[in-house]
PDB file of N, CA and C in Angstrom:
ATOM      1  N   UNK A   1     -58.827  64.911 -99.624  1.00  0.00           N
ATOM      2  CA  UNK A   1     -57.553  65.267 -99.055  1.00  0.00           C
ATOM      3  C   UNK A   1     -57.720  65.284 -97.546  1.00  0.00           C
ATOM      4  N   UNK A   2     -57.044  64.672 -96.908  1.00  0.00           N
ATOM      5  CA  UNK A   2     -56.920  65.195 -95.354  1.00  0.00           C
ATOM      6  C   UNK A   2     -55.427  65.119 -94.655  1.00  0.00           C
ATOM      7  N   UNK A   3     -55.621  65.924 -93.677  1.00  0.00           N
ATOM      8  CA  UNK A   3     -54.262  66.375 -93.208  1.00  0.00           C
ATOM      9  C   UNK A   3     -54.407  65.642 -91.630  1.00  0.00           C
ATOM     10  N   UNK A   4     -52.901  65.276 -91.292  1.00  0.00           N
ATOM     11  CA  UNK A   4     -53.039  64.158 -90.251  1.00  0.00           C
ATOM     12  C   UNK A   4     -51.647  64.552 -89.913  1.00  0.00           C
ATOM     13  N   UNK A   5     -51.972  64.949 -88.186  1.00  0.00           N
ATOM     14  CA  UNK A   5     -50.660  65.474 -87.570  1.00  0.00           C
ATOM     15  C   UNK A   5     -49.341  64.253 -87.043  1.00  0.00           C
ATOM     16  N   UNK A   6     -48.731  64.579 -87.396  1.00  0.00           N
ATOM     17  CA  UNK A   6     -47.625  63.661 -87.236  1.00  0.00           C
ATOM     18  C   UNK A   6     -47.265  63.103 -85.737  1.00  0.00           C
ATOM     19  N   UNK A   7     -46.606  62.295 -84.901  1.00  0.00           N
ATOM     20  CA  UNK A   7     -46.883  62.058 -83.267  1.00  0.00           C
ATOM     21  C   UNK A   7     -45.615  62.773 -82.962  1.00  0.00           C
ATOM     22  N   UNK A   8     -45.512  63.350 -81.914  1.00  0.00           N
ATOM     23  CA  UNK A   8     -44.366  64.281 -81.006  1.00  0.00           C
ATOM     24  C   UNK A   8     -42.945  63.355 -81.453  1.00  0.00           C
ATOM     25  N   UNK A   9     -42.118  64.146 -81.854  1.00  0.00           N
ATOM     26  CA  UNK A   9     -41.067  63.520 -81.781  1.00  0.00           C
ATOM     27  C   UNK A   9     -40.206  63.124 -80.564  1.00  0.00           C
ATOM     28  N   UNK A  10     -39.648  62.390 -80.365  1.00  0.00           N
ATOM     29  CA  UNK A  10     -39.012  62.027 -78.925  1.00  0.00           C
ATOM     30  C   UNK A  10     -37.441  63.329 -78.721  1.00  0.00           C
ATOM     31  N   UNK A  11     -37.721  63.855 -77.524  1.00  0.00           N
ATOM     32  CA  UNK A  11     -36.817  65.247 -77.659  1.00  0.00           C
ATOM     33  C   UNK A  11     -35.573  64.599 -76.184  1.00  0.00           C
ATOM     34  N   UNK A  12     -34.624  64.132 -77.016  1.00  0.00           N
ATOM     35  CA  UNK A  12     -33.293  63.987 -76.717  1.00  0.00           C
ATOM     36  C   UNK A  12     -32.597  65.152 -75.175  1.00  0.00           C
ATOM     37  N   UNK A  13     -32.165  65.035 -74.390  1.00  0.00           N
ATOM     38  CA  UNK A  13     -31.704  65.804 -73.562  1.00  0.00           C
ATOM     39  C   UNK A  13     -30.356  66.578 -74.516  1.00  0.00           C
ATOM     40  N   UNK A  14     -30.244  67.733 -74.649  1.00  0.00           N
ATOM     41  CA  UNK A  14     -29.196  68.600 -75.216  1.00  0.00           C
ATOM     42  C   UNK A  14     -28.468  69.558 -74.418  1.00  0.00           C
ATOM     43  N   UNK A  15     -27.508  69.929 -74.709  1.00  0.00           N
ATOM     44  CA  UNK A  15     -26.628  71.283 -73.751  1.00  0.00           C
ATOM     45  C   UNK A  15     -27.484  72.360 -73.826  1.00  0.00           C
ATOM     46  N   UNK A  16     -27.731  72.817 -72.852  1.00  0.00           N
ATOM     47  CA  UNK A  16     -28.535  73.974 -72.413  1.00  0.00           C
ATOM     48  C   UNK A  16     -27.874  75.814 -73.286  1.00  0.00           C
ATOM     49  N   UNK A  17     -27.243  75.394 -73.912  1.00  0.00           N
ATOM     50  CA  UNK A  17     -26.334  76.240 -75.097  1.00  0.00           C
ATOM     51  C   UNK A  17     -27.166  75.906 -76.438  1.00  0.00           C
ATOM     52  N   UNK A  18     -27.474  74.992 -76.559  1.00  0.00           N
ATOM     53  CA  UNK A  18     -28.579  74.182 -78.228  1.00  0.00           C
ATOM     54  C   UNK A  18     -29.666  75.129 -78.059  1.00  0.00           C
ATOM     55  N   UNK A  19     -29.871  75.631 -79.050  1.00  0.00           N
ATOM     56  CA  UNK A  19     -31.705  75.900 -78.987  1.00  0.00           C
ATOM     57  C   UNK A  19     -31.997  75.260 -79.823  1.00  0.00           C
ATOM     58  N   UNK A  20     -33.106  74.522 -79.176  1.00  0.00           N
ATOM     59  CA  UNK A  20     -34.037  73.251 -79.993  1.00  0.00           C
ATOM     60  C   UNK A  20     -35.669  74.070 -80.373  1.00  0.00           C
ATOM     61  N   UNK A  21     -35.685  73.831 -81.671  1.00  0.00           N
ATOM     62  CA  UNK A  21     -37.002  74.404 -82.120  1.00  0.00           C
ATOM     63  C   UNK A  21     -37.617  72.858 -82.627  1.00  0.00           C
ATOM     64  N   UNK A  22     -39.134  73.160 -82.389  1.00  0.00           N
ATOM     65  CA  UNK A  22     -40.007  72.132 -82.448  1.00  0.00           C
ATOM     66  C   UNK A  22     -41.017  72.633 -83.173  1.00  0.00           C
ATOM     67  N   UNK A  23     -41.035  71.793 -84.320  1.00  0.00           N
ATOM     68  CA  UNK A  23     -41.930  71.915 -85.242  1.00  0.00           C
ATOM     69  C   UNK A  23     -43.202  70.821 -85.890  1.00  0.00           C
ATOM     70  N   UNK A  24     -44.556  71.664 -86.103  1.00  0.00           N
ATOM     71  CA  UNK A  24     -45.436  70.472 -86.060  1.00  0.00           C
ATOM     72  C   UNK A  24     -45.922  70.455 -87.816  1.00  0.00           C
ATOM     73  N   UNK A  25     -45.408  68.869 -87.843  1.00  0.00           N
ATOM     74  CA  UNK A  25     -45.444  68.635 -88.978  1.00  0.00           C
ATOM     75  C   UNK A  25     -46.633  68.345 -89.529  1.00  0.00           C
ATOM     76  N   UNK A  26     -47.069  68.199 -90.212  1.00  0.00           N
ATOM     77  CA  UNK A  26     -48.367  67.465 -91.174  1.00  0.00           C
ATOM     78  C   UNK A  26     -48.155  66.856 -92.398  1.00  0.00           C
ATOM     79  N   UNK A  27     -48.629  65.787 -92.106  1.00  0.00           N
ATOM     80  CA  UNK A  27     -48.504  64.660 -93.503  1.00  0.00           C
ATOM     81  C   UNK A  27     -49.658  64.964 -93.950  1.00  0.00           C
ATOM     82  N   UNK A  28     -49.786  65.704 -95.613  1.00  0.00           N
ATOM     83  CA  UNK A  28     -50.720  65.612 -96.625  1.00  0.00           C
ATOM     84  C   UNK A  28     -50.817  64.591 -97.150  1.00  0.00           C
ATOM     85  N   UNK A  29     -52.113  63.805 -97.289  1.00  0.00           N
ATOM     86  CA  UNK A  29     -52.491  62.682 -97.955  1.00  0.00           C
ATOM     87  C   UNK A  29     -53.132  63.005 -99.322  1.00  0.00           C
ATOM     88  N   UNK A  30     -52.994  62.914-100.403  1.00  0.00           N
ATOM     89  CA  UNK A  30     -53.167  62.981-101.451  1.00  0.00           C
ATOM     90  C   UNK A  30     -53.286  61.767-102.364  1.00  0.00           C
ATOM     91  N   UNK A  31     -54.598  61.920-102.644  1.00  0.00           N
ATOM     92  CA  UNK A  31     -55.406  60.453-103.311  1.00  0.00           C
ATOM     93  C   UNK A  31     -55.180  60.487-105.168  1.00  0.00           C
ATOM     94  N   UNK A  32     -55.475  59.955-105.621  1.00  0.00           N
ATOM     95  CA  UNK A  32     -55.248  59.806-107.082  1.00  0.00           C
ATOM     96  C   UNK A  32     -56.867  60.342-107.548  1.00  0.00           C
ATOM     97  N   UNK A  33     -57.783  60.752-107.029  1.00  0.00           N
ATOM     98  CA  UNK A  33     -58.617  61.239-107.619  1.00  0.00           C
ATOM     99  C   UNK A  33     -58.203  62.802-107.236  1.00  0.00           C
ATOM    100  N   UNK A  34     -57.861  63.455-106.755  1.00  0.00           N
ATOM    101  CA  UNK A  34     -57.264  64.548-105.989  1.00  0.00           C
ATOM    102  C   UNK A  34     -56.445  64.866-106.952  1.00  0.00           C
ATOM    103  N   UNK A  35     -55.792  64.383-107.558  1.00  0.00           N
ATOM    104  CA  UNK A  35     -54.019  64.527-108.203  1.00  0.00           C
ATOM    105  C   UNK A  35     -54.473  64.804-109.870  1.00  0.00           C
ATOM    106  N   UNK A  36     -55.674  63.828-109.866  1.00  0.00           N
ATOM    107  CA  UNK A  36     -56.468  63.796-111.403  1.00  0.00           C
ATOM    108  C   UNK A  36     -57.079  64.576-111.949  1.00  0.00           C
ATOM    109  N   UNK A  37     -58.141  65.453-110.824  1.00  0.00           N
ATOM    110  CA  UNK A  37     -58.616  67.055-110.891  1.00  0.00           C
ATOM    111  C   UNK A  37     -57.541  68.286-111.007  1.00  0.00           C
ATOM    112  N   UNK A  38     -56.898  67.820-110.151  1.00  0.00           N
ATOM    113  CA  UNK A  38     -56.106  68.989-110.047  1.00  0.00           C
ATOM    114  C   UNK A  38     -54.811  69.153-111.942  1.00  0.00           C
ATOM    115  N   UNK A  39     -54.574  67.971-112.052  1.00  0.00           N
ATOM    116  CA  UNK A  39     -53.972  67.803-113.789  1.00  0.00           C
ATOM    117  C   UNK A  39     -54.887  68.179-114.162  1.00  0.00           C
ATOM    118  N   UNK A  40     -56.247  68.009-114.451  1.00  0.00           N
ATOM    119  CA  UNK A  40     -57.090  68.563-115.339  1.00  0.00           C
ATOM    120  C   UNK A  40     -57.451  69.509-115.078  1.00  0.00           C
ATOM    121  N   UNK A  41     -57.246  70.580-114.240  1.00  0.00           N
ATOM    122  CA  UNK A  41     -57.760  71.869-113.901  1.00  0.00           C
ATOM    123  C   UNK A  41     -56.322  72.899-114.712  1.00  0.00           C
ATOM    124  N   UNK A  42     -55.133  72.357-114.528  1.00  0.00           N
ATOM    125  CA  UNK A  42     -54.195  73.003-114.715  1.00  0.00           C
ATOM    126  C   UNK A  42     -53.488  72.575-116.517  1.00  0.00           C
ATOM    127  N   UNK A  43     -54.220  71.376-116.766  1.00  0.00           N
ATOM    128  CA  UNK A  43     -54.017  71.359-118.849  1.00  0.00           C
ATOM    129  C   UNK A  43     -55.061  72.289-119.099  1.00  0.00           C
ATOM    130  N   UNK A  44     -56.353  72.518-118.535  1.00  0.00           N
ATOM    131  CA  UNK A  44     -57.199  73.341-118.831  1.00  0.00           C
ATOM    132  C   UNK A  44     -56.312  75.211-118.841  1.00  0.00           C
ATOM    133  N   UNK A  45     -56.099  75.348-117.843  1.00  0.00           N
ATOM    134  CA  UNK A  45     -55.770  76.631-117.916  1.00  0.00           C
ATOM    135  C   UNK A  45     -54.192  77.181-118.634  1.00  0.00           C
ATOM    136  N   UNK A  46     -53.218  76.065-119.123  1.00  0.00           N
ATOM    137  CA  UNK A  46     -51.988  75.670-119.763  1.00  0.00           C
ATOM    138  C   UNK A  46     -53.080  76.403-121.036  1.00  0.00           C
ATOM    139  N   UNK A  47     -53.978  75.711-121.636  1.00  0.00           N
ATOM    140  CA  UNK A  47     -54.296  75.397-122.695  1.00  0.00           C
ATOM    141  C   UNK A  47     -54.755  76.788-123.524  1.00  0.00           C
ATOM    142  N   UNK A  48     -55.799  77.199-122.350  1.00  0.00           N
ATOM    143  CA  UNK A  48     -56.600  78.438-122.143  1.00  0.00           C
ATOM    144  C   UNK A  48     -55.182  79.528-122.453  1.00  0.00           C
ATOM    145  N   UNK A  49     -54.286  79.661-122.007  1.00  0.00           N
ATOM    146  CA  UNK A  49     -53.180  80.615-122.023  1.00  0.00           C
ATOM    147  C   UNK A  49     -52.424  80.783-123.133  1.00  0.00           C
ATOM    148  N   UNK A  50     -52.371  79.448-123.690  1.00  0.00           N
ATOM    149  CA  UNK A  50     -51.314  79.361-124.709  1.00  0.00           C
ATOM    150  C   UNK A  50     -52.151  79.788-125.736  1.00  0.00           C
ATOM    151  N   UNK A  51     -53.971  79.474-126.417  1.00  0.00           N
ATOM    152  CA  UNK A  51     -54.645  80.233-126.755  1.00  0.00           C
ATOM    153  C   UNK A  51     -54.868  81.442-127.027  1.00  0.00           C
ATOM    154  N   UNK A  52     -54.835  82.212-125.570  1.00  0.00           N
ATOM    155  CA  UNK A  52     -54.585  83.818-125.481  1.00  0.00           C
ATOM    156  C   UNK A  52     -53.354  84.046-126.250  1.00  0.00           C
ATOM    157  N   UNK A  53     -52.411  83.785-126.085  1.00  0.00           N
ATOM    158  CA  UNK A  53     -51.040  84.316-126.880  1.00  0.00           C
ATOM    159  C   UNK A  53     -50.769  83.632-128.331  1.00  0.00           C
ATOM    160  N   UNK A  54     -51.837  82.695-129.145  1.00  0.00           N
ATOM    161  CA  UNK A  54     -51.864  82.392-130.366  1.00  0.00           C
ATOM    162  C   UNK A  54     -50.585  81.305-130.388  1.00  0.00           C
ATOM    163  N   UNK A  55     -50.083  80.634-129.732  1.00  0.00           N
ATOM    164  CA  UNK A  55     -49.815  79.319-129.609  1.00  0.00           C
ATOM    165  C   UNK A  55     -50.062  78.067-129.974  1.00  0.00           C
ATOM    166  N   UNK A  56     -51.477  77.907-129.606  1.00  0.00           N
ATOM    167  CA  UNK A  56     -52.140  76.419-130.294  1.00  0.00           C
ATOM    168  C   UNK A  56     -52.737  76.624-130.974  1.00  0.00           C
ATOM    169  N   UNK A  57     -52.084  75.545-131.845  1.00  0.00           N
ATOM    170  CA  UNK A  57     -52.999  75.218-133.077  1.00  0.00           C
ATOM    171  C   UNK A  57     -53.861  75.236-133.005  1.00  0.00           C
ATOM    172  N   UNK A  58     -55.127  75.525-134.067  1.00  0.00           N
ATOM    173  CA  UNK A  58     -56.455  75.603-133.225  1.00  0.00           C
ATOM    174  C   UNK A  58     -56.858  74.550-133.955  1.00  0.00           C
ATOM    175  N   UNK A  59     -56.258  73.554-135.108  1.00  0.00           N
ATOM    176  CA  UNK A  59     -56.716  72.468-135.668  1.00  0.00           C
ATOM    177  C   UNK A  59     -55.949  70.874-134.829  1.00  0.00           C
ATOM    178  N   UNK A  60     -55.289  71.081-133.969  1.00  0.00           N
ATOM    179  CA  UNK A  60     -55.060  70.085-132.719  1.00  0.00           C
ATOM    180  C   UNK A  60     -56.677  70.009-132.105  1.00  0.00           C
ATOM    181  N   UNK A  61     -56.324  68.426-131.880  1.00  0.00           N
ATOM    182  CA  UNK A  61     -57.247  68.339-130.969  1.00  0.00           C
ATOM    183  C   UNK A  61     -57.725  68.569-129.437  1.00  0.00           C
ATOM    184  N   UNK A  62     -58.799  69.149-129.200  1.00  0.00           N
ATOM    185  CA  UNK A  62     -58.754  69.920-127.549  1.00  0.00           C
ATOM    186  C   UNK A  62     -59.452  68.683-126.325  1.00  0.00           C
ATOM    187  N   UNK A  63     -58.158  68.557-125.718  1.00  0.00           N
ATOM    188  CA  UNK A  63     -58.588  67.227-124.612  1.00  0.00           C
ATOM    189  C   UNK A  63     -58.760  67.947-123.246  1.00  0.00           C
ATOM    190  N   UNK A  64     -60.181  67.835-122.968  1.00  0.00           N
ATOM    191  CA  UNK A  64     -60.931  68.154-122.173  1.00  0.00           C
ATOM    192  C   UNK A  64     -61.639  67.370-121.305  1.00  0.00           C
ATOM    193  N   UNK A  65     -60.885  66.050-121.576  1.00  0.00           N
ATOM    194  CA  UNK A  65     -62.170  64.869-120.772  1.00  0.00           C
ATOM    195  C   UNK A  65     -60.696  64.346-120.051  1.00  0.00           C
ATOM    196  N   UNK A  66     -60.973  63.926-118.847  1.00  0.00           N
ATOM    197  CA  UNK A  66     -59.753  63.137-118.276  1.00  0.00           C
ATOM    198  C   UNK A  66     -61.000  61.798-117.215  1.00  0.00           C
ATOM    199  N   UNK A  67     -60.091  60.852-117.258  1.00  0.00           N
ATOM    200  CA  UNK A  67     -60.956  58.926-116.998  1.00  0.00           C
ATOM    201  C   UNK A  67     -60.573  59.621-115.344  1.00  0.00           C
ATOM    202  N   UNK A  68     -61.236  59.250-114.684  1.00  0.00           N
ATOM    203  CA  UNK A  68     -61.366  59.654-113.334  1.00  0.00           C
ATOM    204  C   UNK A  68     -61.897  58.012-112.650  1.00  0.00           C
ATOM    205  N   UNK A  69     -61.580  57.115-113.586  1.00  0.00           N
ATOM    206  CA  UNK A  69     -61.420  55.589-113.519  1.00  0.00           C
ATOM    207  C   UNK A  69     -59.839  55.042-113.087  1.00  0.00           C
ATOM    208  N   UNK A  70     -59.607  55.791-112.515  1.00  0.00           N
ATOM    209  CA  UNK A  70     -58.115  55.007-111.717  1.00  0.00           C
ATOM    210  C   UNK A  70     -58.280  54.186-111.047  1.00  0.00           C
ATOM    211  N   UNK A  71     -57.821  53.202-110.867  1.00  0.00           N
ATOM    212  CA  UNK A  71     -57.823  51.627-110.378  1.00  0.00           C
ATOM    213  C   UNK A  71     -56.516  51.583-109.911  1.00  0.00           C
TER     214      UNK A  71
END
């Protein structure tokens, strides 16, 4: 993941009555191996929960492996 500051926006002359607030943005970059952990961290703990409260079947099958082979 990395975070990458956005360039100054170009600030327009306005009536001295406007208050202009300036804000610094950041574009999160988010990769598909990033996006793939993070789904599998959160079916894990979905799974784990619904468990605790007697929800799942316990004769379903438990998918625990996720392909971290994205192309």
């Amino acid at each position: 993941m990395s975070i990458t500051p956005l360039p100054r926006p170009v600030i327009a002359k306005v009536p001295t009555s406007t208050k202009v607030r300036l804000k610094i943005c950041y574009l999160v970059v988010l990769n598909k191996k990033f996006l793939t952990l993070l789904a599998s961290d959160l079916l894990l703990q979905i799974e784990q929960a619904l468990s605790q409260i007697g929800k799942r079947d316990q004769s379903e099958p438990h998918c625990n492996t996720v392909d971290h082979s994205l192309s």
